[in-house]
C-alpha atoms as a PDB file:
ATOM      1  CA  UNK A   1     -12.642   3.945 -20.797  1.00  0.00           C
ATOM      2  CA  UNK A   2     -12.657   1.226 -22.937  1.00  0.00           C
ATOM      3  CA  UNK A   3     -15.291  -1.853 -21.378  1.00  0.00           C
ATOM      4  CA  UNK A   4     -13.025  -4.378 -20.710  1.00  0.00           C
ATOM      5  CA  UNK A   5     -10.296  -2.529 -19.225  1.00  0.00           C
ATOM      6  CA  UNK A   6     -13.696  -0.950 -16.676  1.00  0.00           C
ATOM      7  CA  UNK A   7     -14.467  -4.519 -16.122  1.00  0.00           C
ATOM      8  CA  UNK A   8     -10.510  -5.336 -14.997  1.00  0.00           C
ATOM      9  CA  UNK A   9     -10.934  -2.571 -12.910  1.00  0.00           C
ATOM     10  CA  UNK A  10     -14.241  -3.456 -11.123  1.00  0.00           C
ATOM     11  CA  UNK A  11     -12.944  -6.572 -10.593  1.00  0.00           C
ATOM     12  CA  UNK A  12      -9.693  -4.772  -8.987  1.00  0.00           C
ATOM     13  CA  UNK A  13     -11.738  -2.999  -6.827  1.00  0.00           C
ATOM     14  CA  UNK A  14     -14.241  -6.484  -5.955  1.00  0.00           C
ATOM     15  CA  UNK A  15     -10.517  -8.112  -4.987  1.00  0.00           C
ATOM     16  CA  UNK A  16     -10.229  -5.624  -1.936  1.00  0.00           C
ATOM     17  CA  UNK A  17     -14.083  -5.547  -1.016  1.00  0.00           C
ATOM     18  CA  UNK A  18     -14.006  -9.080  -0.590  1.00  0.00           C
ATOM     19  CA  UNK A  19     -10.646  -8.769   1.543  1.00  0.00           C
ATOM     20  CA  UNK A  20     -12.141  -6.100   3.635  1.00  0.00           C
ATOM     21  CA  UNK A  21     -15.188  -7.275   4.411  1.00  0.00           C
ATOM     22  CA  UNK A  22     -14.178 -10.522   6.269  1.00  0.00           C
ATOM     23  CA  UNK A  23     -12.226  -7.915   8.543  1.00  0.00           C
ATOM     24  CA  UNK A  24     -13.329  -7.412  12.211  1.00  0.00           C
ATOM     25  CA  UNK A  25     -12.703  -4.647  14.582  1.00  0.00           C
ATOM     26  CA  UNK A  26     -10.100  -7.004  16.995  1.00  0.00           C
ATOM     27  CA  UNK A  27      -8.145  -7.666  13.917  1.00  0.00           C
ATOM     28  CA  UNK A  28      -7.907  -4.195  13.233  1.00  0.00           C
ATOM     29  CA  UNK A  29      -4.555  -3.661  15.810  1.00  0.00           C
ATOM     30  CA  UNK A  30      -2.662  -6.931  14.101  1.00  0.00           C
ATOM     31  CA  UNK A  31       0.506  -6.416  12.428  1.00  0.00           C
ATOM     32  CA  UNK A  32       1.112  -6.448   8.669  1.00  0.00           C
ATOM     33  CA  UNK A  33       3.486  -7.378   6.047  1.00  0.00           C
ATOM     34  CA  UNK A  34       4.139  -3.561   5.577  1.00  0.00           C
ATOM     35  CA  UNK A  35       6.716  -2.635   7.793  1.00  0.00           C
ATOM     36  CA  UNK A  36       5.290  -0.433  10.726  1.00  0.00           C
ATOM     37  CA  UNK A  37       1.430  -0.919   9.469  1.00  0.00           C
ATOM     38  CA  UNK A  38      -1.512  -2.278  11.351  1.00  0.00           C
ATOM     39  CA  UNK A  39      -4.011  -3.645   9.008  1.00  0.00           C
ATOM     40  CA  UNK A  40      -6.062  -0.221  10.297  1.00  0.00           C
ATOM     41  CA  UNK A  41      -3.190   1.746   8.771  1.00  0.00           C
ATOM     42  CA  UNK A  42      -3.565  -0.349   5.300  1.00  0.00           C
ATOM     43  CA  UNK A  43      -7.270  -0.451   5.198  1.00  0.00           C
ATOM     44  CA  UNK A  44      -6.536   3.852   5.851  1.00  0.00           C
ATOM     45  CA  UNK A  45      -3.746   3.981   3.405  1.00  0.00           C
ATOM     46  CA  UNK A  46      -6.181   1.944   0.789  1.00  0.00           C
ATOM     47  CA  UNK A  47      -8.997   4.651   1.110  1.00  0.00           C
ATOM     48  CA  UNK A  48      -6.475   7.612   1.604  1.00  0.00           C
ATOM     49  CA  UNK A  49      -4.644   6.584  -1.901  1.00  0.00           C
ATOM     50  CA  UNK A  50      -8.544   5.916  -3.636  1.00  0.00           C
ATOM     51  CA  UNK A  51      -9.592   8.844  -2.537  1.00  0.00           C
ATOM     52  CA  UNK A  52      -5.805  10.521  -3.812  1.00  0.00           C
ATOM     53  CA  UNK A  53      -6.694   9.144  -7.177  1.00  0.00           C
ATOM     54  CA  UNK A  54     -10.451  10.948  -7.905  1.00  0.00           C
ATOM     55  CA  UNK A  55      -8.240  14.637  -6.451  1.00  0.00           C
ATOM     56  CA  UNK A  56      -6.123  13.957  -8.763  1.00  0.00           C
ATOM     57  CA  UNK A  57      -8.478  13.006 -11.722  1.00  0.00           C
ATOM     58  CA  UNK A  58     -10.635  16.282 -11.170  1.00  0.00           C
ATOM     59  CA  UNK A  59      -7.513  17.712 -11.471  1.00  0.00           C
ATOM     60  CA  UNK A  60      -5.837  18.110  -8.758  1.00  0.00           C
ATOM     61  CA  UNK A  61      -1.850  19.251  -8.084  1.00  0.00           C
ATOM     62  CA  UNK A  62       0.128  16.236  -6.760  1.00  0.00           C
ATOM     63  CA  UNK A  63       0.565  18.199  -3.184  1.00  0.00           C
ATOM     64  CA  UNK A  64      -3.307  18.858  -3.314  1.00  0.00           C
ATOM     65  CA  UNK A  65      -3.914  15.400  -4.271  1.00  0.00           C
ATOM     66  CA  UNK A  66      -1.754  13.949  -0.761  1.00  0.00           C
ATOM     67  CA  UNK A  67      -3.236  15.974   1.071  1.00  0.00           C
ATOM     68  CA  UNK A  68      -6.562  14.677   0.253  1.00  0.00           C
ATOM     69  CA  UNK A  69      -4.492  10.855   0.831  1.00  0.00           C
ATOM     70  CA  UNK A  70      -3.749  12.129   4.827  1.00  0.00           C
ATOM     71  CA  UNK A  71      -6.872  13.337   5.518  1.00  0.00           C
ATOM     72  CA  UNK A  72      -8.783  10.423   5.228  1.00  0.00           C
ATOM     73  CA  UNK A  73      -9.759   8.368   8.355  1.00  0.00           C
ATOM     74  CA  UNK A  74     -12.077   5.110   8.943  1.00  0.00           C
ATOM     75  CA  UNK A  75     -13.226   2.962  11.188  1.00  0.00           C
ATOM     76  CA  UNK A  76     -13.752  -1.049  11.421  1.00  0.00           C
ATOM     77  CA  UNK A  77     -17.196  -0.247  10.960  1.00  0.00           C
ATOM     78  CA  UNK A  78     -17.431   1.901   8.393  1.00  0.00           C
ATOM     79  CA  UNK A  79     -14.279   0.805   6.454  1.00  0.00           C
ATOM     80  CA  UNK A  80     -16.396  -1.239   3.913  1.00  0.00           C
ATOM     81  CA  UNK A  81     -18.894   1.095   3.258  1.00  0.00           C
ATOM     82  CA  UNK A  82     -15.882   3.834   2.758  1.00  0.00           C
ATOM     83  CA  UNK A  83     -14.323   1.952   0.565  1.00  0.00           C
ATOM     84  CA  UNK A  84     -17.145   1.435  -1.519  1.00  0.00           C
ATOM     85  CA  UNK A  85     -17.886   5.078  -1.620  1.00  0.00           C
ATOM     86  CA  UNK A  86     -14.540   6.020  -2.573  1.00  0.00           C
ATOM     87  CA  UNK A  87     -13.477   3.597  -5.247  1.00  0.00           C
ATOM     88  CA  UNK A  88     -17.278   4.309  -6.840  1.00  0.00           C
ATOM     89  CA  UNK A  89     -15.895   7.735  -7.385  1.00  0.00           C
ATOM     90  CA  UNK A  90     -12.938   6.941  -8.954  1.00  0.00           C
ATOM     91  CA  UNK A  91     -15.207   5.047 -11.741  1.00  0.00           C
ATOM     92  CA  UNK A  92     -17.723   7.687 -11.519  1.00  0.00           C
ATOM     93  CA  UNK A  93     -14.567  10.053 -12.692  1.00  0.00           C
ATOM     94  CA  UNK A  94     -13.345   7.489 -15.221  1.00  0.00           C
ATOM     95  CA  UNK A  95     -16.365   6.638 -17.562  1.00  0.00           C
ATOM     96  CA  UNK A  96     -15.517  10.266 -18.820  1.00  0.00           C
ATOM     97  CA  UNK A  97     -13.444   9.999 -21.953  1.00  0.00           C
ATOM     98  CA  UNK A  98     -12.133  13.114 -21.400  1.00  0.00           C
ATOM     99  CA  UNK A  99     -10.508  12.053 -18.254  1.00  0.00           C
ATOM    100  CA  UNK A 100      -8.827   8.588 -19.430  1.00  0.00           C
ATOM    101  CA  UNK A 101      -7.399  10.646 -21.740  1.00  0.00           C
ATOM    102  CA  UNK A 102      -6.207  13.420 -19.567  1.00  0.00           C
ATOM    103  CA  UNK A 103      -3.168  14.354 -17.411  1.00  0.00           C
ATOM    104  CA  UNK A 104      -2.990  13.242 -13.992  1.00  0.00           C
ATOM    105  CA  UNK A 105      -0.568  14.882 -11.638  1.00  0.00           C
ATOM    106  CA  UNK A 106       0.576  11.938  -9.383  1.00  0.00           C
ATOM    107  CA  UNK A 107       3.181  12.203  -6.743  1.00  0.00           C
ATOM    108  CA  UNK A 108       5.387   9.592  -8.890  1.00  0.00           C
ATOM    109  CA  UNK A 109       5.196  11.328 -12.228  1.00  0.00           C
ATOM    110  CA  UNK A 110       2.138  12.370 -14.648  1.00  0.00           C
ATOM    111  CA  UNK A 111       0.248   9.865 -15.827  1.00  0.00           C
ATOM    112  CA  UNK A 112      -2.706   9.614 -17.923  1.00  0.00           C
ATOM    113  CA  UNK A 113      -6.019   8.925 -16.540  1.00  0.00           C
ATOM    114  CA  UNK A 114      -6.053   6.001 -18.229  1.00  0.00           C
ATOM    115  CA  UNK A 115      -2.634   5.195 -16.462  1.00  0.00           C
ATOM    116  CA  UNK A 116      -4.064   6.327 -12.883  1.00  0.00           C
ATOM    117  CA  UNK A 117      -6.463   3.568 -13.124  1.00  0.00           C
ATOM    118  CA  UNK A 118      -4.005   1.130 -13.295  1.00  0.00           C
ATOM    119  CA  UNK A 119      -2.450   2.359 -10.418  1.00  0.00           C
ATOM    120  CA  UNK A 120      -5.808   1.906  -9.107  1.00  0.00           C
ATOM    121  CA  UNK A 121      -6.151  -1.527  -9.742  1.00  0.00           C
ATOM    122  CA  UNK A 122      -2.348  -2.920  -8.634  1.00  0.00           C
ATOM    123  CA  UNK A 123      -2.906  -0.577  -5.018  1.00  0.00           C
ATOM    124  CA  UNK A 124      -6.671  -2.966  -4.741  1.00  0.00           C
ATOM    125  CA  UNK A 125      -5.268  -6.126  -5.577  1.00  0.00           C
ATOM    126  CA  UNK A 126      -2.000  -6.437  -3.988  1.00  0.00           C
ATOM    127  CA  UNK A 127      -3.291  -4.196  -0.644  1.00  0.00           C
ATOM    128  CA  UNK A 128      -6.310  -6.772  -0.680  1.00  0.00           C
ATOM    129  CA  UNK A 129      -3.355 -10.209  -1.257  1.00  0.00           C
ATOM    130  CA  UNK A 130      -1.694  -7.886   2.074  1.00  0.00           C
ATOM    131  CA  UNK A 131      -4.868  -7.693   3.688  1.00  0.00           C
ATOM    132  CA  UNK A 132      -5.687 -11.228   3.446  1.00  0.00           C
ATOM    133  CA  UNK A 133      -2.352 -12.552   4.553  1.00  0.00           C
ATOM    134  CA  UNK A 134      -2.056 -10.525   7.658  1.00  0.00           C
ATOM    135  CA  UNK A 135      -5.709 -11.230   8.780  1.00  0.00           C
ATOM    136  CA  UNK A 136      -4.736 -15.234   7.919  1.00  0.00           C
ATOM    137  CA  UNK A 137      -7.427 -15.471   5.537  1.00  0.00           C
ATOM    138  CA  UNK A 138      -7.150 -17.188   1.163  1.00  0.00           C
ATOM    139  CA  UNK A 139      -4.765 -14.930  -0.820  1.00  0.00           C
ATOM    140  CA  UNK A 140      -5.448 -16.539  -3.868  1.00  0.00           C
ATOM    141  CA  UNK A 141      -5.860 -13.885  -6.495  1.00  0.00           C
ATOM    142  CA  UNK A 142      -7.878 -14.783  -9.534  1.00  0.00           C
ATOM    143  CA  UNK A 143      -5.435 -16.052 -12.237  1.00  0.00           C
ATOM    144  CA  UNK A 144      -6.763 -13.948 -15.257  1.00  0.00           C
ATOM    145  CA  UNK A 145      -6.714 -10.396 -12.773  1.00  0.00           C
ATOM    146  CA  UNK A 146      -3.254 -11.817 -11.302  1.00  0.00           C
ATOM    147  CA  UNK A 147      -1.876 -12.004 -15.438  1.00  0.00           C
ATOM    148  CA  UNK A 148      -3.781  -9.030 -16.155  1.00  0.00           C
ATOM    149  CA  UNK A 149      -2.435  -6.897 -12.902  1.00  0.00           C
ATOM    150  CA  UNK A 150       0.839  -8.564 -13.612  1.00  0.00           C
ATOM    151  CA  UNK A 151       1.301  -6.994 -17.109  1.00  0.00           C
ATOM    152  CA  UNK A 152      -0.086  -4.002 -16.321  1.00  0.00           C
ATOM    153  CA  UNK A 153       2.596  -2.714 -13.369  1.00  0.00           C
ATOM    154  CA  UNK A 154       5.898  -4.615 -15.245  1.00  0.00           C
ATOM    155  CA  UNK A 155       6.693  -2.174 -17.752  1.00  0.00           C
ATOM    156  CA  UNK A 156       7.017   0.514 -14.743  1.00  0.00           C
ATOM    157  CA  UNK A 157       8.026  -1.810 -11.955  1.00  0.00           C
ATOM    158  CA  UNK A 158      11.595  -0.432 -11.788  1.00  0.00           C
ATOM    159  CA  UNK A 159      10.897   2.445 -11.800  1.00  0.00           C
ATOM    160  CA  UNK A 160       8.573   2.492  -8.849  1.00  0.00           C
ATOM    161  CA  UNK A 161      10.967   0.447  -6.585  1.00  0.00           C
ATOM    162  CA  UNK A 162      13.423   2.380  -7.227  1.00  0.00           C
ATOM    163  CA  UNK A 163      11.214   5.353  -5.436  1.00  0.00           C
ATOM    164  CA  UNK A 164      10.112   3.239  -2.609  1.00  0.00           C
ATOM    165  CA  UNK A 165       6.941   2.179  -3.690  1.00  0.00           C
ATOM    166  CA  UNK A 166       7.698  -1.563  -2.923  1.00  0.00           C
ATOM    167  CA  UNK A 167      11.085  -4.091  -2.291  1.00  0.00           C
ATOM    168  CA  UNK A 168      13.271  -5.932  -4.093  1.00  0.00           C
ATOM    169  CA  UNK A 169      11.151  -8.643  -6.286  1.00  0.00           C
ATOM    170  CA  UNK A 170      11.225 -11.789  -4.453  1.00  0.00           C
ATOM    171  CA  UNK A 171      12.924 -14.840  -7.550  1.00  0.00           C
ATOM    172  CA  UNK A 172      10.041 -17.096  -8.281  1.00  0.00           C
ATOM    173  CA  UNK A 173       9.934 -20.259 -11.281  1.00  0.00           C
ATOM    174  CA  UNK A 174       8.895 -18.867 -14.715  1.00  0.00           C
ATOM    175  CA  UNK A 175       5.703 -21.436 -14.153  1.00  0.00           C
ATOM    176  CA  UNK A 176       4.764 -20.207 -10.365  1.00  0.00           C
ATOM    177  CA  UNK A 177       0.892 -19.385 -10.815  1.00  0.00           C
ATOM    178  CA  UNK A 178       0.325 -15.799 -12.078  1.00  0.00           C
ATOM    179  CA  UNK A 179      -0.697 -14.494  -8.318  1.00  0.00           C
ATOM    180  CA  UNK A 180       2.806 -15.711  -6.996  1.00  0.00           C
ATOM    181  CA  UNK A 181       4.435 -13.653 -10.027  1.00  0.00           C
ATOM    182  CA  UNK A 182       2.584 -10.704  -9.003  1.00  0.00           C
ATOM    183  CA  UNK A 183       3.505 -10.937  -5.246  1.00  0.00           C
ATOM    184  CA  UNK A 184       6.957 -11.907  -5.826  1.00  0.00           C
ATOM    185  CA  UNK A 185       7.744  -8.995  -8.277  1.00  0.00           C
ATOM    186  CA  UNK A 186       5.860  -6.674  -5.677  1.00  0.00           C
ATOM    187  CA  UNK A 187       8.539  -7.465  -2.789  1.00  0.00           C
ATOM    188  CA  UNK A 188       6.330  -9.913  -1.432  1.00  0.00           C
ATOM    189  CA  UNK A 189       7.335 -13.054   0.376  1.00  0.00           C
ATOM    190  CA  UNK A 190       5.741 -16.306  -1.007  1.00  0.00           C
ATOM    191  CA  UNK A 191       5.883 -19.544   0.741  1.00  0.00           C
ATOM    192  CA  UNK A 192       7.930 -22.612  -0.908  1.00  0.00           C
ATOM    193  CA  UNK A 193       6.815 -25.553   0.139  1.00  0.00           C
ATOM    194  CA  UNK A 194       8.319 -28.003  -2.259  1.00  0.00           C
ATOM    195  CA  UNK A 195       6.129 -30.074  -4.734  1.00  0.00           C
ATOM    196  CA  UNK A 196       3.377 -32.282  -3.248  1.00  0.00           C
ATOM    197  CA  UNK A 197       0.647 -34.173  -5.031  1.00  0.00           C
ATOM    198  CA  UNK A 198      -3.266 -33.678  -5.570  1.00  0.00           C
ATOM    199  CA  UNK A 199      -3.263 -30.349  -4.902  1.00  0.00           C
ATOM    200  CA  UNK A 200      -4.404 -29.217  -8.190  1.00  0.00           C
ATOM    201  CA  UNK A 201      -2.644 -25.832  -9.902  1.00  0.00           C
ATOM    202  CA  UNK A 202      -0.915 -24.758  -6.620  1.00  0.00           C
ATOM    203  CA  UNK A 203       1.068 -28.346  -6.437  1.00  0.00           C
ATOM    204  CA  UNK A 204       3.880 -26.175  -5.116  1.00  0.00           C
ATOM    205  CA  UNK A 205       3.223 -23.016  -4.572  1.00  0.00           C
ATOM    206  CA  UNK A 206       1.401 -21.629  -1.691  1.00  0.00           C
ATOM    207  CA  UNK A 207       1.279 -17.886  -2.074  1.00  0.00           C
ATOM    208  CA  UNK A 208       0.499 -17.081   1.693  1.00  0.00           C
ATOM    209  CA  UNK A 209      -0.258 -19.239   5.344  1.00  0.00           C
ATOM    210  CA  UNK A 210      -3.791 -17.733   4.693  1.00  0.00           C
ATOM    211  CA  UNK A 211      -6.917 -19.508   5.760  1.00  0.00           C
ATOM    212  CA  UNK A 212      -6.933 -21.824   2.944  1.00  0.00           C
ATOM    213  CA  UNK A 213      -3.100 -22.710   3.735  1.00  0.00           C
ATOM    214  CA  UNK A 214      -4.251 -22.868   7.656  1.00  0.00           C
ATOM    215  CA  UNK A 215      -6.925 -25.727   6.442  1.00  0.00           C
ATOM    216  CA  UNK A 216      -5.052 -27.289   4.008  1.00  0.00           C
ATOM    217  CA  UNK A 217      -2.041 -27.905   6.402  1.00  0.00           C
ATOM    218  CA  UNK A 218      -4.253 -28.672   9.632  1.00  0.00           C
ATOM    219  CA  UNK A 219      -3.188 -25.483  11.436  1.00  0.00           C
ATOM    220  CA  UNK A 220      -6.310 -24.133  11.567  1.00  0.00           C
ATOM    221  CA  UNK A 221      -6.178 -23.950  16.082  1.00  0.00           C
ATOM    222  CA  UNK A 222      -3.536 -22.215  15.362  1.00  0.00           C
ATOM    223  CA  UNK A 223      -4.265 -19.607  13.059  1.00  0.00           C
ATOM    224  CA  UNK A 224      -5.060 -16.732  16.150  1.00  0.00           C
ATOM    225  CA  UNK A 225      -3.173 -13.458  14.280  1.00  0.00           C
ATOM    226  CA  UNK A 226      -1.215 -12.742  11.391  1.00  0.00           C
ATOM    227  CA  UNK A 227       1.473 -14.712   9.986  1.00  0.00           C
ATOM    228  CA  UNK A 228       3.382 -11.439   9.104  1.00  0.00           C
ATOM    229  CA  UNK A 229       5.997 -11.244  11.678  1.00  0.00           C
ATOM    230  CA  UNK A 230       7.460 -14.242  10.166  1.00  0.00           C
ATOM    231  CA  UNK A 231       8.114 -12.817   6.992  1.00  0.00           C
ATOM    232  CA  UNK A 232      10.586 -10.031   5.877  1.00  0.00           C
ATOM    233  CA  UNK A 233       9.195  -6.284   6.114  1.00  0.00           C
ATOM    234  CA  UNK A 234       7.892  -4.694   3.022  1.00  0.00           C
ATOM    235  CA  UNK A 235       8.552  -1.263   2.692  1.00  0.00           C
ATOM    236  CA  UNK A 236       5.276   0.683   1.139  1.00  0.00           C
ATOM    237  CA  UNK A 237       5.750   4.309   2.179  1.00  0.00           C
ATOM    238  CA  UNK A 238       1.929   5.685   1.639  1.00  0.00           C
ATOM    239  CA  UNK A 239       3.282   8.070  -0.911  1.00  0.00           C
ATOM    240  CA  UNK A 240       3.087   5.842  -3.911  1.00  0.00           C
ATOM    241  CA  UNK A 241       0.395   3.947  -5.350  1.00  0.00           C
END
């Protein structure tokens, strides 16, 4: 695997440690943006898919490899340290040439391995953006993994919503910050909140009512659960991505 696209994909996978580890065991019942998921069932679906993806890089049939994905359970406790574990592997797997290079036999269609790790990093990032939304803590995605996430899922987007994988992209401005894109074209709800001053690159845009938005906007007293009920479902069926 070439260096920098190793690097984009450790920092994929340090996106979704950081938005796990904030994460305690009350929040672990609240509601997400994903229709019909607690954030227990993402943080689950997050390690079931990870752990999907090094099945199906040691070669693995698709049916194998979700069967590996429903096996999988965690606990608030141990989630982090899971995760760890699991996404490891999935580097472990893809610092082998021979494997980047390789056939994959995903649920969605064969991919490369090269192409499985950047599933990989679009299921850490935007599952992380979820994860920090529901538990009302800062979304904001780095901009250079946001444009580098971004460009790396748009050639296929289509065809993954049009298998269930994610909604309808959400219509954004062509200058919303690269983490808004990302969301939006995802299916997920940003906030508009109309142009205000002094508020530096996100003059506009606030991607979530996470814990930066709860500060910013002196709702903090009120920022007790997610914020996910008031926005539209997102349909993520745990057989993609």
């Amino acid at each position: 695997m070439e260096p920098a696209r190793a690097q984009l994909l450790d920092q994929s996978r340090r996106a979704f440690t950081r938005a796990l580890s904030p994460v305690t065991a009350p929040e672990w019942g609240w509601p997400t943006g994903c229709a019909g998921w607690t954030v227990g069932d993402l943080v689950t679906h997050v390690l079931g898919t990870t752990a999907m993806y090094t099945a199906l890089l040691e070669g693995a049939t698709a049916a194998e490899a979700m069967s590996r994905l429903a096996s999988v359970t965690t606990s608030p406790t141990s989630a982090s340290s899971d995760f760890r574990q699991a996404a490891r592997a999935v580097q472990a797997r893809l610092s082998n040439p021979d494997v980047v290079t390789g056939t994959a036999r995903h649920p969605a269609g064969d991919v490369t391995g090269d192409g499985l790790a950047g599933y990989a990093m679009v299921e850490w990032v935007l599952h992380g953006w979820d994860l920090s939304r529901a538990t009302c803590r800062d979304t904001v995605i780095d901009s250079g993994l946001a444009r580098a996430v971004y460009d790396e899922i748009l050639p296929d987007a289509e065809r993954l919503r049009r298998l269930g994988a994610f909604g309808p992209a959400i219509p954004v401005p062509g200058d919303a910050p690269a983490d808004v894109r990302l969301v939006a074209l995802l299916g997920r709800m940003p906030y508009l909140i109309g142009r205000m001053p002094n508020l530096g690159r996100r003059d506009y845009w606030i991607a979530a009512p996470a814990g930066l938005a709860c500060a910013m906007y002196g709702v903090s007293g009120e920022c007790r659960g997610p914020f996910a009920a008031h926005q539209p479902s997102l349909r993520h069926p745990p057989r993609l991505l």
